[in-house]
Protein backbone atom coordinates (compact mmCIF):
# COMPACT_ATOMS: atom_id res chain seq x y z
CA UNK A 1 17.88 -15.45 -16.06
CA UNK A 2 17.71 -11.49 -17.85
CA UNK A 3 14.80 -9.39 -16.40
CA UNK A 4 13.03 -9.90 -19.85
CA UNK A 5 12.24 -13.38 -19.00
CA UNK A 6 11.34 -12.54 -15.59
CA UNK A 7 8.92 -9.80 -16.64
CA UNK A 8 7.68 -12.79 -19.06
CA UNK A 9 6.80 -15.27 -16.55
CA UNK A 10 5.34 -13.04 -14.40
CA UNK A 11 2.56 -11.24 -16.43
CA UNK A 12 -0.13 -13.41 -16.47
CA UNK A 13 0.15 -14.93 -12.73
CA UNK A 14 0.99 -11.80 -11.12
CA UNK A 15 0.96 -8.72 -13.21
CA UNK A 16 -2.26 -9.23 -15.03
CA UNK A 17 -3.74 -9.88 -11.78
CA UNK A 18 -2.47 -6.75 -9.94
CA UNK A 19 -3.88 -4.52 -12.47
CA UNK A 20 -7.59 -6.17 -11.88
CA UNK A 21 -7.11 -6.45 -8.37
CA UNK A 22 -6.27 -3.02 -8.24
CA UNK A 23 -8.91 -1.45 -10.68
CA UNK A 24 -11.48 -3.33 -8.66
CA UNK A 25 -9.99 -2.43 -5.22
CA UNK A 26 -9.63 1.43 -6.40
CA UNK A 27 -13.13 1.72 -7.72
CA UNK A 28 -14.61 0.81 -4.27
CA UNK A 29 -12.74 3.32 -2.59
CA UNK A 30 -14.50 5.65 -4.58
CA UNK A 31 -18.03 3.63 -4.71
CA UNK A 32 -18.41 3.10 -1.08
CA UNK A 33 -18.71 6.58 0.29
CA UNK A 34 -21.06 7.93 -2.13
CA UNK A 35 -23.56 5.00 -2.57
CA UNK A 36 -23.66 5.49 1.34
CA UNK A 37 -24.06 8.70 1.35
CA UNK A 38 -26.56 8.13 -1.38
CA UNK A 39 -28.72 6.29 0.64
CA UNK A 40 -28.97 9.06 3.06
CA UNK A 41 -26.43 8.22 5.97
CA UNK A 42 -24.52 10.52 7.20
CA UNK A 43 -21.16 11.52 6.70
CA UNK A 44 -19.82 9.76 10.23
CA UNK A 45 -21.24 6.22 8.60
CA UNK A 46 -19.86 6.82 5.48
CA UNK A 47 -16.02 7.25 7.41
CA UNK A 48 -17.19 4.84 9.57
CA UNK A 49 -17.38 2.09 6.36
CA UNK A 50 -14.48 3.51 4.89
CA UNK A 51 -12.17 3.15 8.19
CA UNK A 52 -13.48 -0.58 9.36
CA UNK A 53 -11.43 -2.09 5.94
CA UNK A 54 -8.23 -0.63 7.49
CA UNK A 55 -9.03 -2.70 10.78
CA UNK A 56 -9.46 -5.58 8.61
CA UNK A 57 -5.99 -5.13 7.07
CA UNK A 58 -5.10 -4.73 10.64
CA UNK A 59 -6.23 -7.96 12.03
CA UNK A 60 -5.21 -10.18 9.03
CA UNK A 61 -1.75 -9.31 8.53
CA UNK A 62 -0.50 -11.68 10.95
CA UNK A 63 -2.68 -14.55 10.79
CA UNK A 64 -2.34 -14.58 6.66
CA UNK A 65 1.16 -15.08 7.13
CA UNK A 66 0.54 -18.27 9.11
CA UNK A 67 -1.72 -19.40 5.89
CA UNK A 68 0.52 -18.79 3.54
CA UNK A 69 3.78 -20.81 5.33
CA UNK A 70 0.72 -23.82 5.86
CA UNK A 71 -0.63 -23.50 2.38
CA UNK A 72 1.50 -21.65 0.15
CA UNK A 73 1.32 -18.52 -1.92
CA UNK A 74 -1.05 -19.34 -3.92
CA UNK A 75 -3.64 -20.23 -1.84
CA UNK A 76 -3.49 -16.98 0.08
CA UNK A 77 -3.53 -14.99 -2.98
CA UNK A 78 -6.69 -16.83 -3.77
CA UNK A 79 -7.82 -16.12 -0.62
CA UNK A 80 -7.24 -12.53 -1.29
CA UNK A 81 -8.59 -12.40 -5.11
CA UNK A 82 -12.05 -14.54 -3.95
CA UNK A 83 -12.45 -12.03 -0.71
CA UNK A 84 -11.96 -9.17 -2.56
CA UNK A 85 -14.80 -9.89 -5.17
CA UNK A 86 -16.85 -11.60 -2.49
CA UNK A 87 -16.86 -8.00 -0.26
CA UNK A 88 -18.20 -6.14 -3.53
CA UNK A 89 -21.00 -7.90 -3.88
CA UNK A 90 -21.83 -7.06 -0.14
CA UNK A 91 -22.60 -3.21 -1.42
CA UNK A 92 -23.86 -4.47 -4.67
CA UNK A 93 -26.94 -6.80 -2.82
CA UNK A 94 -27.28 -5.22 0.52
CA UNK A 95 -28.12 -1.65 1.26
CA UNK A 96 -27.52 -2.03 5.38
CA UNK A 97 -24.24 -0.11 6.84
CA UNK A 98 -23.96 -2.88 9.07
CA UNK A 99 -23.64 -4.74 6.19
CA UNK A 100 -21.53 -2.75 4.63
CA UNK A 101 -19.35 -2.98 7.30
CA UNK A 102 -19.24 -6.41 7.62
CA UNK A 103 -18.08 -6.49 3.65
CA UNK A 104 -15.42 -3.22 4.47
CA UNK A 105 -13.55 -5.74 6.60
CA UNK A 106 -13.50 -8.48 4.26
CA UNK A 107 -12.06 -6.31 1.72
CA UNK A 108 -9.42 -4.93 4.33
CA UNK A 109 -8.55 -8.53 5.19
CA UNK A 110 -8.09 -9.67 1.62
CA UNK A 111 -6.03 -7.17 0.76
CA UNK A 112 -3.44 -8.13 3.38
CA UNK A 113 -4.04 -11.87 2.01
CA UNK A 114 -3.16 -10.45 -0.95
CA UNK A 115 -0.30 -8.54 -0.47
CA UNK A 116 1.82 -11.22 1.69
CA UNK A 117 1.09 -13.65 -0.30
CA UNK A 118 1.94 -11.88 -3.42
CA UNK A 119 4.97 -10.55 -2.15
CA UNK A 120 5.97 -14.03 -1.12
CA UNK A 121 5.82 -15.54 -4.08
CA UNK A 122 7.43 -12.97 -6.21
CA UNK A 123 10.23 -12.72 -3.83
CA UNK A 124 10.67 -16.01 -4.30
CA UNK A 125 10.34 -15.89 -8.09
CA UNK A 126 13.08 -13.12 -7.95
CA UNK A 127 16.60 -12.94 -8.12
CA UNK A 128 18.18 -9.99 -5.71
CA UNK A 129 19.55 -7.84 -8.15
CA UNK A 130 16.32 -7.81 -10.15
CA UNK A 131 13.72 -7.76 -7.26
CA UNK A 132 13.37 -3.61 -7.35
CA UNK A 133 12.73 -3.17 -10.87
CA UNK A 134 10.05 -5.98 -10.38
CA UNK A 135 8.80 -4.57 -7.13
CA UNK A 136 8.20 -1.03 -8.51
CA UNK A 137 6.62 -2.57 -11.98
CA UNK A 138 4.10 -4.08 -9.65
CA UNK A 139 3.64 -0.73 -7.81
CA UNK A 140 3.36 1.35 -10.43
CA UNK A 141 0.30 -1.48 -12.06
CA UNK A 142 -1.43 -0.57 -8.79
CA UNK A 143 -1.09 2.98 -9.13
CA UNK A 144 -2.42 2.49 -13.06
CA UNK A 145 -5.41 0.82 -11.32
CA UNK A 146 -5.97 3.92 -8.82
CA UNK A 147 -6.57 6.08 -12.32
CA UNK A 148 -8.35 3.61 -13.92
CA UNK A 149 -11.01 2.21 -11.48
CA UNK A 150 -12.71 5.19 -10.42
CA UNK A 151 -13.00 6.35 -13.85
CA UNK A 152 -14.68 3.52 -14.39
CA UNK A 153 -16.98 2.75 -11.47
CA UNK A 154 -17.39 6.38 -11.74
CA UNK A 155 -18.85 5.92 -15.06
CA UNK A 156 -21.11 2.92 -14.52
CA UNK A 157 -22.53 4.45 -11.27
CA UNK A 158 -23.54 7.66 -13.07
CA UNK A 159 -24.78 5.88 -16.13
CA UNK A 160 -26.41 2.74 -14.21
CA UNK A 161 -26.51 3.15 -10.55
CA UNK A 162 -24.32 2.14 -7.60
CA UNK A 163 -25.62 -1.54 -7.32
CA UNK A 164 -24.85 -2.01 -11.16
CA UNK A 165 -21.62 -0.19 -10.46
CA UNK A 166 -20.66 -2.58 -7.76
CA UNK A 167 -21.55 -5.85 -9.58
CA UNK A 168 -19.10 -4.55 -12.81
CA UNK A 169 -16.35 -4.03 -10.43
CA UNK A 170 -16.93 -7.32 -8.80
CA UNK A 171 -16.69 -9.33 -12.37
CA UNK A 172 -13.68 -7.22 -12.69
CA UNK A 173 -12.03 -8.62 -9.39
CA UNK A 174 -12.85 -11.94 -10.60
CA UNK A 175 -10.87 -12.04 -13.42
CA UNK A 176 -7.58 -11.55 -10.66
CA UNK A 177 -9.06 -14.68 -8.79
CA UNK A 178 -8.84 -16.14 -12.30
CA UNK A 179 -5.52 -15.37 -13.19
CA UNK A 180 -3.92 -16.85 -10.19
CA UNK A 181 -6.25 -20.01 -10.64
CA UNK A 182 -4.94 -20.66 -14.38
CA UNK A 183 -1.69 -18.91 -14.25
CA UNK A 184 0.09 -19.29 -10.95
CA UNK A 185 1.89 -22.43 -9.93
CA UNK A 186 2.99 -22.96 -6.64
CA UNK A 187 6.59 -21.77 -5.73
CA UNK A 188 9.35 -24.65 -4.87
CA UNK A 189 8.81 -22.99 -1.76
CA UNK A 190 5.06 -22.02 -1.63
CA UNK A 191 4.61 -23.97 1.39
CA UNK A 192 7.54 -22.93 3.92
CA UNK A 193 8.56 -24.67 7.03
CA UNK A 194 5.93 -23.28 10.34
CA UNK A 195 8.41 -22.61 12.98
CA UNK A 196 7.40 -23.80 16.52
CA UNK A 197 6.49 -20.68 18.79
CA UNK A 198 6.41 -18.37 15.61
CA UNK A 199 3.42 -16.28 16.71
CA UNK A 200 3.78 -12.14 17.32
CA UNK A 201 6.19 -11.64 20.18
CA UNK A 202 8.77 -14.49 19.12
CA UNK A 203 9.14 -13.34 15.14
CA UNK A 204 9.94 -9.90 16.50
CA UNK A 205 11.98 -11.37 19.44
CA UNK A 206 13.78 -13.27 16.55
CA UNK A 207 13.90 -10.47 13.93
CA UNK A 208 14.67 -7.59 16.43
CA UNK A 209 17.24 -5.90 14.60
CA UNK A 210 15.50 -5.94 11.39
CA UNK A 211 12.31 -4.54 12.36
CA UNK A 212 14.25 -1.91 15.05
CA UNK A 213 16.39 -0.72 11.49
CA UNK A 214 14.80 -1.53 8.61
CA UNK A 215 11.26 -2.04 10.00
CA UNK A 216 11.48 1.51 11.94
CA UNK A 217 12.88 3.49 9.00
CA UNK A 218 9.77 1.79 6.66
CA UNK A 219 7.63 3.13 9.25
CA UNK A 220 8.88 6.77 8.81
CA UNK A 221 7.94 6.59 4.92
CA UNK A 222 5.02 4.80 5.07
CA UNK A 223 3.61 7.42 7.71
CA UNK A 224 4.30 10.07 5.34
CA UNK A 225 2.98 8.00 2.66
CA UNK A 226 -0.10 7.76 4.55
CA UNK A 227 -0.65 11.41 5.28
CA UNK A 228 -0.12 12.29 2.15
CA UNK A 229 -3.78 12.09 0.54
CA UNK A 230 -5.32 14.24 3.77
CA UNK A 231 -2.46 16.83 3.84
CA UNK A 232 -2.57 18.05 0.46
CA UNK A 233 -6.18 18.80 0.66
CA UNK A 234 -5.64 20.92 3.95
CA UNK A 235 -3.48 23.35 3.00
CA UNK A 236 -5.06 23.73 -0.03
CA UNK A 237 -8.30 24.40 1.44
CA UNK A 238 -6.26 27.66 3.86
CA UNK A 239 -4.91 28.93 0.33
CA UNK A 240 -7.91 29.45 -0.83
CA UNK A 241 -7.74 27.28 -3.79
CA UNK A 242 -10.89 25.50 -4.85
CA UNK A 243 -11.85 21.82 -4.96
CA UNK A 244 -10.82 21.68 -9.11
CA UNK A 245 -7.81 23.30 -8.57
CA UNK A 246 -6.52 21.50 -5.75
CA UNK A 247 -7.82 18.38 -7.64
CA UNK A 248 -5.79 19.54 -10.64
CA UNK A 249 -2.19 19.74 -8.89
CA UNK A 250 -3.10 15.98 -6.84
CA UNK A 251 -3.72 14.56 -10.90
CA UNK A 252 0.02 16.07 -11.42
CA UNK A 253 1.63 14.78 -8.60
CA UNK A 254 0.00 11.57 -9.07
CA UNK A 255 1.62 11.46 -12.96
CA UNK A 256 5.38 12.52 -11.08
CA UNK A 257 4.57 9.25 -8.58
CA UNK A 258 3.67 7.23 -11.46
CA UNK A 259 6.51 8.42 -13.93
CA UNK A 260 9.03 7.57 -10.92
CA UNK A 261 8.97 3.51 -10.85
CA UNK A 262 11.70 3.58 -13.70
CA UNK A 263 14.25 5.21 -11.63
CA UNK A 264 13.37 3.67 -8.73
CA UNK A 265 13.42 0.11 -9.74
CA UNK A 266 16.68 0.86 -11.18
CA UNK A 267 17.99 3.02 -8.21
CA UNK A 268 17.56 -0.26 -5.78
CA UNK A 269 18.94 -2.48 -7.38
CA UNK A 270 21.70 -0.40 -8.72
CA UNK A 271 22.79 1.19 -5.58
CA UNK A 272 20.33 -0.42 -2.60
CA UNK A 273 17.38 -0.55 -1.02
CA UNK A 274 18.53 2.45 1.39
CA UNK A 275 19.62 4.64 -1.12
CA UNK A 276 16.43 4.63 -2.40
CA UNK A 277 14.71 4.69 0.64
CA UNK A 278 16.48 7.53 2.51
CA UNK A 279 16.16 10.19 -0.05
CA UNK A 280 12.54 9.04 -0.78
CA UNK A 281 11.57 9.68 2.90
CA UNK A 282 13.46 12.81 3.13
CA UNK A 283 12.09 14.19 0.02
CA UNK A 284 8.82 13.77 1.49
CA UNK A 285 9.61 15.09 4.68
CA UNK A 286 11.32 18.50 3.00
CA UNK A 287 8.34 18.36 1.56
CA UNK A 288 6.14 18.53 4.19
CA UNK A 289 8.08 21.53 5.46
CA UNK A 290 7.98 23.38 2.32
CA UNK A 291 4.32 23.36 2.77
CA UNK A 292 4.40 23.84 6.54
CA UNK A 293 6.38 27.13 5.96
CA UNK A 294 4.96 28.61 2.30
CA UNK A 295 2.88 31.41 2.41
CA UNK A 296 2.16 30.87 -1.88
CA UNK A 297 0.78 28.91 -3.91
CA UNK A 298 4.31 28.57 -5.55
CA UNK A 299 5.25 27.29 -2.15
CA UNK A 300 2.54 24.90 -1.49
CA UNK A 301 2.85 23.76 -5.33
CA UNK A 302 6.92 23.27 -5.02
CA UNK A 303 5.97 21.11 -1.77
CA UNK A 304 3.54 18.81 -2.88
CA UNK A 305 5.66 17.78 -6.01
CA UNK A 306 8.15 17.42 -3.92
CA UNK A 307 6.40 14.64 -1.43
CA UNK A 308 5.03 12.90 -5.18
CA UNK A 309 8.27 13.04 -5.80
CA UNK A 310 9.40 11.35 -2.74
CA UNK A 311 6.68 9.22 -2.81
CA UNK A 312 7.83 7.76 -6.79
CA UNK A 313 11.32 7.26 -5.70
CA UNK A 314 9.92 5.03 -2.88
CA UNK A 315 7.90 2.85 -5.64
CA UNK A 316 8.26 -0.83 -4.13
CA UNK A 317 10.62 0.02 -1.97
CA UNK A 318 9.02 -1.52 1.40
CA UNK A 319 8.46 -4.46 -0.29
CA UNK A 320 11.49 -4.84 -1.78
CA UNK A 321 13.40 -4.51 1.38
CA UNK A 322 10.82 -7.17 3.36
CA UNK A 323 11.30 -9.59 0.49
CA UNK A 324 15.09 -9.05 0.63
CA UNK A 325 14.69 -9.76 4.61
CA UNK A 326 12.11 -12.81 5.11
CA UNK A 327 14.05 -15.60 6.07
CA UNK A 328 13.44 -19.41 4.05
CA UNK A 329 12.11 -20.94 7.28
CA UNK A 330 8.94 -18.82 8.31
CA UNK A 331 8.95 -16.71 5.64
CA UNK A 332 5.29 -16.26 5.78
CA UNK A 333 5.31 -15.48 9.40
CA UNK A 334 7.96 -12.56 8.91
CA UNK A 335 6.02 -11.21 5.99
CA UNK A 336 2.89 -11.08 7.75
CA UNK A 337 4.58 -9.65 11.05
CA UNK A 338 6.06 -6.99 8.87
CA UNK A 339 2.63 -5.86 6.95
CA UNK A 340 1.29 -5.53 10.44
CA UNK A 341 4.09 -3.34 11.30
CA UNK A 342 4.00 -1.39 8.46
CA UNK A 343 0.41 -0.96 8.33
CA UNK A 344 0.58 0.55 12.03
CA UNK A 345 2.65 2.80 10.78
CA UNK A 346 0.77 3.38 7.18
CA UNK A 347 -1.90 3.91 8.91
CA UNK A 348 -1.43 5.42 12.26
CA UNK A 349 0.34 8.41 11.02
CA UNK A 350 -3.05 9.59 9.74
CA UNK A 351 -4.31 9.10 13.39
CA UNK A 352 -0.81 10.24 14.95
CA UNK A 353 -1.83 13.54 12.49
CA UNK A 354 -5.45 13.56 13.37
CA UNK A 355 -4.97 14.10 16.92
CA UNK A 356 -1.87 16.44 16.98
CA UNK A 357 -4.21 19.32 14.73
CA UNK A 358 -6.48 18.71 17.63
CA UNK A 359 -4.18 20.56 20.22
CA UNK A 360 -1.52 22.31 17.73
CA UNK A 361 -1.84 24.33 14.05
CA UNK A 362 -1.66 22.28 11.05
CA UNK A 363 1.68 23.73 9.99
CA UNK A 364 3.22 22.15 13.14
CA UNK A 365 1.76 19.05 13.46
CA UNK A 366 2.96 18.49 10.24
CA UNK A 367 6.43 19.56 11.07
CA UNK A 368 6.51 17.18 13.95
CA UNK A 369 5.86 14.37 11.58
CA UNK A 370 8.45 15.25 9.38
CA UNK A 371 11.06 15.07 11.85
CA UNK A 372 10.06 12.16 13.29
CA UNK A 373 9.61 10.66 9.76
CA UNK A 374 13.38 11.74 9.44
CA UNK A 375 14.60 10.30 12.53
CA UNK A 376 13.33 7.08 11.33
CA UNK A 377 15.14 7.62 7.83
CA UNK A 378 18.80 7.78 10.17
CA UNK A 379 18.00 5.58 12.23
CA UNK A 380 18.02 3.15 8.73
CA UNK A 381 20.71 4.82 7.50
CA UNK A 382 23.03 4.39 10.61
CA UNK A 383 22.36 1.18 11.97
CA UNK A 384 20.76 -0.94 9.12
CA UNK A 385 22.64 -2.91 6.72
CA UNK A 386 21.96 -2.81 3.24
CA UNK A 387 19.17 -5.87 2.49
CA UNK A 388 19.59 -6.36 -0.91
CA UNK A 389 23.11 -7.89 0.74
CA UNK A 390 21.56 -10.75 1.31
CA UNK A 391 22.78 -10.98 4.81
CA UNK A 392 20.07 -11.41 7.73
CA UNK A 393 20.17 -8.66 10.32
């Protein structure tokens, strides 16, 4: 089968999707701060709202994977597409933060619903030596949808209000629960075997190697990934630059990540998932450094293209290499496991960050990261085997 014909079957059960799941998901990261910030909370409720939907990803990565090996792919991206739409129209009919809360966690949960279960299916759909090109297509739709949805929800909000705002991006997130009714079939394998004693403990127990090599060097990226959007602004902010102009140079780097899915789609599955991988995190991680150590702004601008650049080359990389891993029998289990992992990581370097600049400068905090970002990258580079391979670990 060519990757034309893959690209074909794909668009309208997962691609088309992607891009409405993401607009939607991307306009309420924008929305839900200021409309609660609008309604005069503070700004420790309005992090507070903001925060909860990563504790929702948190506690759902797991237990989706156990849905999806019971019911198949498509029913957890369902899940995902229906929760997703359902949690917008918590800000667009309720003005209470507990509320608001309450629909922050349903949108954190069904975006882990619909990740796994996307990348399950799709992995399945996928032949090896096509499965990074595919990967980073998908990624870079998403990133299409992080320029796209605020724009618009943006837009509405300013032109119609916030509740207005929310119920457009809601009807948007409805045509991705659409798309996967009308579109997606189940997989051959959408409903894989449930492996006695598959909870937490035993899928790492079973999959030790992979999530101590691969697993550990995903970590390293994704935790650089993750500081990413709160670094930039930082050092920014100590040279002196001013909200536009530091809002200028994040629109360029966010064209370089963008512009990068080509050649990394067609760096994995040309050479690997580690070759891609490796220089990705250590491009991110020089980085870092560049902007630890410049005392310019051609310094801090030479470091922050080179973690977009990083972060390109790294387009569907961590899912390629979980796809490539995920055994047939309990493939939704391993999936699931590995979001979690990856999400701790994703999202506990922010924390990890947070409470380093507490004790220590910013410049070495953020050096600290780095090298333990890089220590992850050889520990992947020396002990894992390549997973496009094929060969479980």
């Amino acid at each position: 089968m060519s990757i034309v014909r893959t690209y074909k079957q794909l668009t309208f059960p997962i691609f088309i999707p992607t891009l409405f799941f993401s607009i939607s998901m991307e306009a309420s990261l924008v929305l839900i701060p200021l409309y609660v910030l609008k309604l005069g909370y503070g700004p420790a409720i309005a992090a507070l709202v903001v925060s909860v939907r990563g504790m929702g990803m948190l506690l759902t990565d797991i237990p989706v994977g156990f849905l999806i090996s019971r019911s198949g792919d498509k029913a957890g991206m369902g899940v995902g597409t229906a929760g997703n739409a359902l949690s917008l129209l918590f800000f667009a009919v309720f003005s209470n933060p507990i509320l608001f809360c309450i629909g922050s966690i349903i949108s954190g949960s069904a975006l882990s619903a619909w990740l796994v279960a996307r990348l399950s299916f799709v992995g399945e759909a996928c032949p090896y030596h096509e499965r990074g090109r595919i990967l980073a297509f998908m990624a870079s739709l998403q990133r299409i949808g992080g320029i796209v949805g605020p724009l618009i929800g943006g837009w509405v909000a300013s032109s119609h209000g916030y509740p207005v705002a929310f119920t457009v991006v809601a009807v948007v997130a409805c045509c991705s629960v659409l798309g996967i009714l009308l579109f997606c079939r189940k997989s051959i394998n959408s409903k894989n075997l449930i492996l006695p004693g598959t909870d937490l403990l035993s899928v790492l127990g079973t999959n030790k190697k992979a999530f101590l090599t691969s697993g550990v060097g995903v970590i390293g990226l994704l935790s650089l990934r993750g500081i990413k959007p709160m670094i930039i602004p930082l050092f920014g902010n100590g040279f002196g630059l001013s909200p536009v102009e530091i809002g200028g140079i994040v629109s360029l780097t966010m064209i370089i990540d963008f512009l990068m899915f080509i050649p990394a789609g067609l760096m994995m599955d040309r050479f690997g998932r580690k070759m891609a991988a490796i220089p990705a995190t250590l491009a991110m991680a020089v980085g870092l450094v560049v902007l630890s150590l410049s005392s310019s702004l051609i310094g801090f601008t030479c470091g922050t293209f080179l973690m977009a650049l990083g972060s390109g080359l790294a387009t569907g990389v961590p899912m390629a290499i979980s796809a490539d891993l995920a055994p047939p029998e309990g493939k939704g289990q391993f999936l699931g496991v590995w979001r979690f992992v990856s999400d701790i990581g994703f999202s506990g370097a922010p924390i990890l960050f947070t409470a380093l600049i507490s004790i220590l400068s910013i410049s070495t905090s953020s050096i600290l990261i780095s090298v333990l970002s890089s220590g992850c990258a050889y520990i992947m580079w020396r002990f894992s085997p390549e997973s496009m391979n094929n060969s479980r670990i």
